[in-house]
Protein backbone atom coordinates (compact mmCIF):
# COMPACT_ATOMS: atom_id res chain seq x y z
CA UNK A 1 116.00 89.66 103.42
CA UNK A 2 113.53 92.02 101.62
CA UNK A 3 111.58 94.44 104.58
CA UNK A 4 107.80 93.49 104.66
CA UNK A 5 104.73 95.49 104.25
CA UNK A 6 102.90 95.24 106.97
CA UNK A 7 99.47 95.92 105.95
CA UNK A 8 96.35 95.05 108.12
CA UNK A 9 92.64 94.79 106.10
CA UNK A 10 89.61 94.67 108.02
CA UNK A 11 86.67 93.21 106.15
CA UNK A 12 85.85 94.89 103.02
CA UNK A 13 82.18 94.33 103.18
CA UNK A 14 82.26 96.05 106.84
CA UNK A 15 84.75 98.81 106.38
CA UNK A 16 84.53 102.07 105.41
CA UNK A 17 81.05 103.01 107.32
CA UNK A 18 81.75 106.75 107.26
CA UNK A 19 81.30 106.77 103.31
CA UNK A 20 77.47 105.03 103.96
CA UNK A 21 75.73 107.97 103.33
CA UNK A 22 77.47 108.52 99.83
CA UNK A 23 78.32 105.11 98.57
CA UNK A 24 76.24 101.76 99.01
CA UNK A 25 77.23 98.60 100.83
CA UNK A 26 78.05 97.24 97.49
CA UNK A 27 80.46 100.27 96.63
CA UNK A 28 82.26 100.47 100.25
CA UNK A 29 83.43 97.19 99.37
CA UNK A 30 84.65 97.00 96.29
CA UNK A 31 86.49 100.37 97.10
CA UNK A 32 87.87 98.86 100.23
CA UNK A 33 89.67 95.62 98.42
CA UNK A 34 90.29 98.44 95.25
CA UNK A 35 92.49 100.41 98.00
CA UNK A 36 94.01 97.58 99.52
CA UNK A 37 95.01 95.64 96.40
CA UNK A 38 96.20 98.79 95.23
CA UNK A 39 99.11 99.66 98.50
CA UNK A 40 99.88 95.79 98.96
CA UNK A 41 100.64 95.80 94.67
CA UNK A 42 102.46 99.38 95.02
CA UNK A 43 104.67 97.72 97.81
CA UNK A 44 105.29 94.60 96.11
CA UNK A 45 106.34 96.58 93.09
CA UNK A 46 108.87 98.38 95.49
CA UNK A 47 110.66 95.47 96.52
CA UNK A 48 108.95 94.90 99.55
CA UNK A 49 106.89 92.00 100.69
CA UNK A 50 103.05 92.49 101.37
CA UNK A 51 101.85 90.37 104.04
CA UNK A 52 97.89 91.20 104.81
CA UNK A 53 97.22 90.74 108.16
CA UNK A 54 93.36 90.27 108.51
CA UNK A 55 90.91 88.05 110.99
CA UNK A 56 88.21 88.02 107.47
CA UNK A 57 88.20 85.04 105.43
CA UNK A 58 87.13 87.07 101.92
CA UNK A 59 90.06 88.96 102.70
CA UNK A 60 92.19 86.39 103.14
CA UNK A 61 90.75 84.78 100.13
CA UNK A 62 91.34 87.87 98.04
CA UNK A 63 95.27 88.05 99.48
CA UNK A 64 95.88 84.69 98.33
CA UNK A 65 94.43 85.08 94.69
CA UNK A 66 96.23 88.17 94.22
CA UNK A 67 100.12 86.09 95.87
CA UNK A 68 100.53 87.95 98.84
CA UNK A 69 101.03 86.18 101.90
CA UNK A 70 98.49 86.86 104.72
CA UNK A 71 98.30 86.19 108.03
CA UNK A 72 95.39 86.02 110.68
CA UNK A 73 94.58 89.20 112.64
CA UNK A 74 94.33 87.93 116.53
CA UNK A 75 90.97 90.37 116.34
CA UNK A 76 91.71 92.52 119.03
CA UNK A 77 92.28 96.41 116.94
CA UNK A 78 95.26 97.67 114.73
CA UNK A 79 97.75 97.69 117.32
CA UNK A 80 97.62 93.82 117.90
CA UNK A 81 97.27 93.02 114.37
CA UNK A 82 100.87 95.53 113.56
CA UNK A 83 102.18 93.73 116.76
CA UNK A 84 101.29 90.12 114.90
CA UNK A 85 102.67 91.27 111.47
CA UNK A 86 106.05 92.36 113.63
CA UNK A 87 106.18 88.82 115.04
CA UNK A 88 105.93 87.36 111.69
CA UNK A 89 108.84 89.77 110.15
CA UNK A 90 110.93 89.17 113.07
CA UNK A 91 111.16 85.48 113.00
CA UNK A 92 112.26 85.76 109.70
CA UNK A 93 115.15 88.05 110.51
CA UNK A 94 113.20 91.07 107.70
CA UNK A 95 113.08 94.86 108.51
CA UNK A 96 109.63 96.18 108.66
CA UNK A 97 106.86 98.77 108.55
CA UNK A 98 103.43 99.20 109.05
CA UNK A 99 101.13 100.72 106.29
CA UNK A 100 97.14 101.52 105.91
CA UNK A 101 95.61 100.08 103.64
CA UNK A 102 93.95 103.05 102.22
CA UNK A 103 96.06 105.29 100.65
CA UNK A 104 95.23 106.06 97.31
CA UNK A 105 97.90 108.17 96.27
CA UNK A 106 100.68 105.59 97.45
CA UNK A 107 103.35 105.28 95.14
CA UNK A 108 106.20 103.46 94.67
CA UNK A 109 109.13 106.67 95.56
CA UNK A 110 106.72 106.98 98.91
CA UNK A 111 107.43 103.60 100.01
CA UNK A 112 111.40 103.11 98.49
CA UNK A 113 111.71 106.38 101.48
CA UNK A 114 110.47 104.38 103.98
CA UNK A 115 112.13 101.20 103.06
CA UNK A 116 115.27 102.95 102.95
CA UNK A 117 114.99 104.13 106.24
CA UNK A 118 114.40 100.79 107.84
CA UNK A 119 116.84 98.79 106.34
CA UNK A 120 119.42 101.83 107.64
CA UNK A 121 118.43 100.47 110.83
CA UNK A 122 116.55 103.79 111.24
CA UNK A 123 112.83 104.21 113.09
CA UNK A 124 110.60 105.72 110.24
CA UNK A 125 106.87 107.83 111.03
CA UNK A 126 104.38 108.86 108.28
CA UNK A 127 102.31 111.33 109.34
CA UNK A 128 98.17 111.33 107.89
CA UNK A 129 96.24 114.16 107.00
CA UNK A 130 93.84 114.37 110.42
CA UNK A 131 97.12 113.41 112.78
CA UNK A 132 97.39 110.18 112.58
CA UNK A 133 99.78 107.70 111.84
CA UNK A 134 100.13 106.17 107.95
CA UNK A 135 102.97 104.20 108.15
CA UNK A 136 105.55 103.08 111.06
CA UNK A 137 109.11 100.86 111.13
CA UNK A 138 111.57 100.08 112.49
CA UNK A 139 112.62 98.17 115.84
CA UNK A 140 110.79 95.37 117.47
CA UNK A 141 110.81 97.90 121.04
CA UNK A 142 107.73 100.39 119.13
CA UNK A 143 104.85 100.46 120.95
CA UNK A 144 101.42 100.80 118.53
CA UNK A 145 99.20 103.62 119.69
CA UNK A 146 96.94 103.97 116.39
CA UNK A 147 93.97 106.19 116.82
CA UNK A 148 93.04 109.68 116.54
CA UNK A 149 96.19 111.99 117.07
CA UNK A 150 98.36 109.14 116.77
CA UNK A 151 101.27 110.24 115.03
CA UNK A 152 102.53 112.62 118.25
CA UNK A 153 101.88 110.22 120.64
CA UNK A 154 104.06 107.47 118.54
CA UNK A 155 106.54 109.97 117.94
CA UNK A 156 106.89 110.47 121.92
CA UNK A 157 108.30 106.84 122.39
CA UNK A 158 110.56 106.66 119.06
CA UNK A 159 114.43 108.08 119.01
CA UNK A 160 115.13 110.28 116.31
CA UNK A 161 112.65 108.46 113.83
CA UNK A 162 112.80 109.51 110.10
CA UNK A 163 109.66 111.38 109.36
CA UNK A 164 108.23 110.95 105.54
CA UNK A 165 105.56 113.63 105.08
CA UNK A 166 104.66 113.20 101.19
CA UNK A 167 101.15 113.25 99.62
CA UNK A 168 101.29 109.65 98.81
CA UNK A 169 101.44 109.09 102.54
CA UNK A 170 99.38 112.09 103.91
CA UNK A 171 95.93 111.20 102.98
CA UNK A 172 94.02 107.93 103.71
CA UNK A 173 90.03 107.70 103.07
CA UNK A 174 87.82 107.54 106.04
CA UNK A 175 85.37 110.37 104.71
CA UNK A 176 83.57 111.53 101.43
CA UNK A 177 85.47 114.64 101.56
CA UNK A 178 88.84 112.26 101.86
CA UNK A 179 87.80 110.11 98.71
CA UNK A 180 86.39 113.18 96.73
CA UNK A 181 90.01 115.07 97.38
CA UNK A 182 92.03 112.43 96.28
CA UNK A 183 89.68 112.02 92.78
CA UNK A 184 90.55 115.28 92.08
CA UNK A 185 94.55 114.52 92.06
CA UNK A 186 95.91 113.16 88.80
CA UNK A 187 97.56 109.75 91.29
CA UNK A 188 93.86 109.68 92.55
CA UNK A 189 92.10 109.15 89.39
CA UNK A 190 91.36 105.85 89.35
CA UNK A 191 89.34 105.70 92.44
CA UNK A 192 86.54 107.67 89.65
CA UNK A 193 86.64 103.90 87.49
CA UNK A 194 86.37 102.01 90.59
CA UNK A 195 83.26 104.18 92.25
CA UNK A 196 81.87 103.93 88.16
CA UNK A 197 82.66 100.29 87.83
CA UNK A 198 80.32 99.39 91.08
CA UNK A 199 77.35 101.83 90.02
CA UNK A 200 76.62 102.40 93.23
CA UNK A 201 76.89 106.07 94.46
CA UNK A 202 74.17 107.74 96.71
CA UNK A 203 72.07 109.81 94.46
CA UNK A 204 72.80 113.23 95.59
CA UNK A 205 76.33 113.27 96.51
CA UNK A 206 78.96 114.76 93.85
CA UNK A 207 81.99 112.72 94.27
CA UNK A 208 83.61 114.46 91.20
């Protein structure tokens, strides 16, 4: 069975607050389901199976327009809705692992590592930028413990896990300085045609 992508997608018109004061409302979203649509297609390309898990209906909507299977977030943070997208793997017999759906700089050699880790029977940890935790698989005993400084406290409970450290797994946008860094990489790019395609940037901030 072909490992699935675990990828959960809060609402796109909601998301990405901490960009307000540099992109509009307008902007935030399209950038969200640019981002998203952009690690569940890089995974799919890999061989792996994205399954969005999400509790909003345009998001849903969007999954099933673009053929990947979603399922609904029980709405109670990113640990339950990894835990739900687990469930759904398992009862299919498929290895696993969790990814954000914000990485612009995801690429297909990025996630081949960490499918090749999990179908080794292997635990597998992506470390982010700030400390956090961009991608986890493996066994159906992890415990989820996203959040600020997440990575060391999920590597505490795993046994000898495969870390991944690569730049297509290291940085994830939460902040103007986040999206304006990875605009400046040749794989980040085409975040530039999405922010000019909405025509929506806060007059005054530089994004280029």
């Amino acid at each position: 069975m072909p490992t699935v992508a675990i990828i959960p997608v809060k609402s796109f018109a909601l998301g990405k607050q901490r960009l307000a004061g540099a992109l509009s409302p307008g902007a935030r979203a399209e950038l969200g389901r640019a981002l998203a649509d952009h690690v569940a297609t890089v995974c799919a390309s890999s061989g792996l199976v994205p399954l969005v898990v999400t509790a909003d209906i345009e998001v849903a909507e969007w999954a099933t327009r673009a053929g990947f299977p979603s399922l609904p977030d029980p709405g109670s943070g990113l640990d339950d809705a990894a835990s739900a997208g687990v469930d759904w793997a398992a009862s299919s017999g498929s290895s696993w692992v969790v990814l954000h759906s914000d990485l612009p700089l995801l690429g297909t050699s990025d996630v081949t590592r960490l499918e090749e880790a999990v179908s080794a029977g292997r635990d597998v940890l992506a470390p982010s930028a700030d400390g956090g935790t961009s991608a986890i698989g493996g066994g159906d005993s992890i415990r989820f413990s996203f959040g600020a400084s997440s990575f060391h406290e999920h590597l505490a409970t795993l046994r000898d896990p495969v870390i991944v450290a690569r730049s297509g797994l290291l940085l994830d946008i939460d902040s103007p300085s986040d999206l304006k860094a990875a605009m400046t990489t040749p794989r980040g790019r085409w975040l530039g045609e999405v922010i000019t395609r909405s025509g929506a940037h806060r007059a005054g901030h530089n994004l280029y």
